[in-house]
Protein backbone atom coordinates (compact mmCIF):
# COMPACT_ATOMS: atom_id res chain seq x y z
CA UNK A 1 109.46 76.83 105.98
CA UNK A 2 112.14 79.86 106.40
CA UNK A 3 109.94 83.38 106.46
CA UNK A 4 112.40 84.56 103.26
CA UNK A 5 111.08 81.32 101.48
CA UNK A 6 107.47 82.44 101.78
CA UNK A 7 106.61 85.01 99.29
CA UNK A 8 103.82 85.86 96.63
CA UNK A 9 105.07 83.20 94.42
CA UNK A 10 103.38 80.99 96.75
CA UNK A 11 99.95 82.77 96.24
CA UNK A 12 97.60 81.83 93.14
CA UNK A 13 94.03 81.51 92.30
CA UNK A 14 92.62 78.47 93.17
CA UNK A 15 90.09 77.11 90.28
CA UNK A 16 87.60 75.29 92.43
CA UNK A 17 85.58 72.30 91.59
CA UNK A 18 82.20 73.21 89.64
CA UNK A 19 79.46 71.08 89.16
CA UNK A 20 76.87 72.81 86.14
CA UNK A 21 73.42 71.91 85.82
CA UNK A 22 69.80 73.38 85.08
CA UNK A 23 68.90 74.25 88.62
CA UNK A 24 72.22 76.07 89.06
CA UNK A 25 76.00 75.74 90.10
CA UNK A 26 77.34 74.08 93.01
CA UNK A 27 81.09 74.54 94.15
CA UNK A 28 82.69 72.98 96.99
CA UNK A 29 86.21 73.11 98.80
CA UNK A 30 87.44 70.19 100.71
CA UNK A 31 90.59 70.94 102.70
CA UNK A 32 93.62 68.93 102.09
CA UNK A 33 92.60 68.13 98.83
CA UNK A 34 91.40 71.67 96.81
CA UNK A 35 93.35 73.44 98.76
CA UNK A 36 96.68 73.09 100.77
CA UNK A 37 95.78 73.05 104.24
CA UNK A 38 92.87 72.00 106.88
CA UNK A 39 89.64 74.33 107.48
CA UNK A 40 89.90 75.33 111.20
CA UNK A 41 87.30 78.64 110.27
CA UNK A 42 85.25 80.63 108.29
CA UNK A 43 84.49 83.90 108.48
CA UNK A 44 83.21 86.59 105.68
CA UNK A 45 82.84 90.26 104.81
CA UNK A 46 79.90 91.91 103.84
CA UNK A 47 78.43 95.39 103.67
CA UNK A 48 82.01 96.46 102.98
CA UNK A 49 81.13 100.55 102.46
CA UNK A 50 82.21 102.15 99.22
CA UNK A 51 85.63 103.14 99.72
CA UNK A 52 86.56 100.95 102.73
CA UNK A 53 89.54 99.02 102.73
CA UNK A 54 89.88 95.38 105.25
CA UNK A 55 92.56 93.27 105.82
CA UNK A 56 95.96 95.83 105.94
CA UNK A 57 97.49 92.89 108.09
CA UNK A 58 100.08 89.45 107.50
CA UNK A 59 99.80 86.36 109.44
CA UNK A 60 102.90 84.21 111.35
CA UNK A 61 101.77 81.02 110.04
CA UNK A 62 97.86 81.74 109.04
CA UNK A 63 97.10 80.31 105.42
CA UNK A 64 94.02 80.98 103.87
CA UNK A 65 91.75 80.92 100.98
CA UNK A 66 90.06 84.23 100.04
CA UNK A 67 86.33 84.11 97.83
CA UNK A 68 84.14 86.57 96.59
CA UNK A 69 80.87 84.58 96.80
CA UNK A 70 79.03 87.76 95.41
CA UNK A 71 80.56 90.90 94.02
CA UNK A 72 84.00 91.32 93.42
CA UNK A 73 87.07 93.12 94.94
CA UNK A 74 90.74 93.65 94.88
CA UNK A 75 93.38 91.16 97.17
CA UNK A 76 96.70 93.26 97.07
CA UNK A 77 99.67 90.80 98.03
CA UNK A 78 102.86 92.11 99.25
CA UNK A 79 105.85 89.84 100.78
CA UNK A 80 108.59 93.30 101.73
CA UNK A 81 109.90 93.06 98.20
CA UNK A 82 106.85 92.04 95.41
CA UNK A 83 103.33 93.27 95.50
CA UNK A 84 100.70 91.46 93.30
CA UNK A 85 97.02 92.78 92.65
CA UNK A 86 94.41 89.96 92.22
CA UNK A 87 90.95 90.98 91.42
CA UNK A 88 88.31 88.41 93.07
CA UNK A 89 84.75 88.18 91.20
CA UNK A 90 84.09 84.14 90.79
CA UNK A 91 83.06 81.98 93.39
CA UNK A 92 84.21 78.82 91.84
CA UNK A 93 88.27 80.08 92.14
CA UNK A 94 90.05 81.21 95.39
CA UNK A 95 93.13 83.15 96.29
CA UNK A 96 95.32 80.83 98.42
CA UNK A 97 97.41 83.29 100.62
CA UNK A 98 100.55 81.62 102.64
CA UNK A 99 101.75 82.77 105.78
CA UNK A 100 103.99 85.50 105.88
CA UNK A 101 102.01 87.69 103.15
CA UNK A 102 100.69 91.03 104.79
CA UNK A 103 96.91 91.54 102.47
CA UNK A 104 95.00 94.32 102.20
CA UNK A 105 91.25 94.30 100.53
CA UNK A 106 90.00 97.16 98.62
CA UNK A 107 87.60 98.03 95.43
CA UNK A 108 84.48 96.17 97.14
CA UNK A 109 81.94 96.04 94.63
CA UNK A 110 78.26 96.76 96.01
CA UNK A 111 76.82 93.86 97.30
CA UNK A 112 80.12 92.05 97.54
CA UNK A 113 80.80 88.85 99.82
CA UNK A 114 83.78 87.93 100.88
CA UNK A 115 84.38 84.84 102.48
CA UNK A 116 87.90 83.36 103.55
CA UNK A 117 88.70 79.68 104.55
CA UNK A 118 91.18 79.88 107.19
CA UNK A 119 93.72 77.46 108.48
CA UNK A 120 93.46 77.53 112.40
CA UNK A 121 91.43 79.75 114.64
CA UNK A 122 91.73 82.81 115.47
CA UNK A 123 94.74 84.31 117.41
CA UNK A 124 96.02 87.66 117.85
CA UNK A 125 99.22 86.29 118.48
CA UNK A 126 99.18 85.14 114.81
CA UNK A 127 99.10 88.74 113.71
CA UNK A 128 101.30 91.34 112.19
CA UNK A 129 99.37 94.40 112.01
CA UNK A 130 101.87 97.08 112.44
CA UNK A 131 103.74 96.94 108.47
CA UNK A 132 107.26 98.16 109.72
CA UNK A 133 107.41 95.08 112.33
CA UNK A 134 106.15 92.78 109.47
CA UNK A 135 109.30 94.01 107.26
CA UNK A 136 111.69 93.27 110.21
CA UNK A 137 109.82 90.09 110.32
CA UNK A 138 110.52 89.15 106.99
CA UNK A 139 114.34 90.39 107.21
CA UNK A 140 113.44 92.78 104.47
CA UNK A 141 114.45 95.67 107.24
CA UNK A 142 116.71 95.89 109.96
């Protein structure tokens, strides 16, 4: 898919299968099916200090699926022309993020887990971290 075709429009919560009983809530995510791409890894933040901020980063071709598992927290979206603000705090829905998207994480409540279902492993090649290159990227900037 063309980088300009890729934008925030893309990105939505993801209500996630829940299963209610007595002895407590289970959720699960199977790729391909609850969510739009294969689980290659898995990785999660925790003891996020008050204050910090994570991500501040977009991916070539990365797509991913962003929990809070405990807590909550902010997911700020931004494709070079549209920002979106999604506040995370259920563990049964997901923020499905497509390539293309530069993220950054902020408002960590105390306590918060954040754990993201990724689409390949990792690759530093796969990264914009630099926002100005992202924006030339994107064809946003020349």
């Amino acid at each position: 898919m063309e980088n300009t075709m890729l934008n925030i429009n893309l990105c939505q919560i993801i209500e996630l299968p829940k299963i209610s009983e007595s002895r407590g809530n289970l959720t699960f995510v199977e790729g391909n099916n609850h969510i739009p791409f294969d689980i290659k890894r898995v990785y999660y933040l925790y003891d996020v200090p008050g204050g910090a901020e994570r991500g501040g980063h977009g991916h070539k071709a990365l797509h991913q699926l962003i929990i809070a598992m405990s807590g909550s927290f902010d997911v700020l979206l931004d494709d070079g022309e549209h920002q979106k603000r999604y506040h995370l705090n259920r563990s049964y829905n997901g923020l499905y993020v497509c390539p293309m998207i530069w993220r950054e994480l902020d408002n960590f409540s105390s306590g918060s887990v954040c754990m993201v279902l990724a689409s390949n492993t990792y690759d530093e090649d796969d990264y914009y971290r630099d926002y100005k290159e992202y924006l030339v990227a994107r064809g946003v900037i020349l």
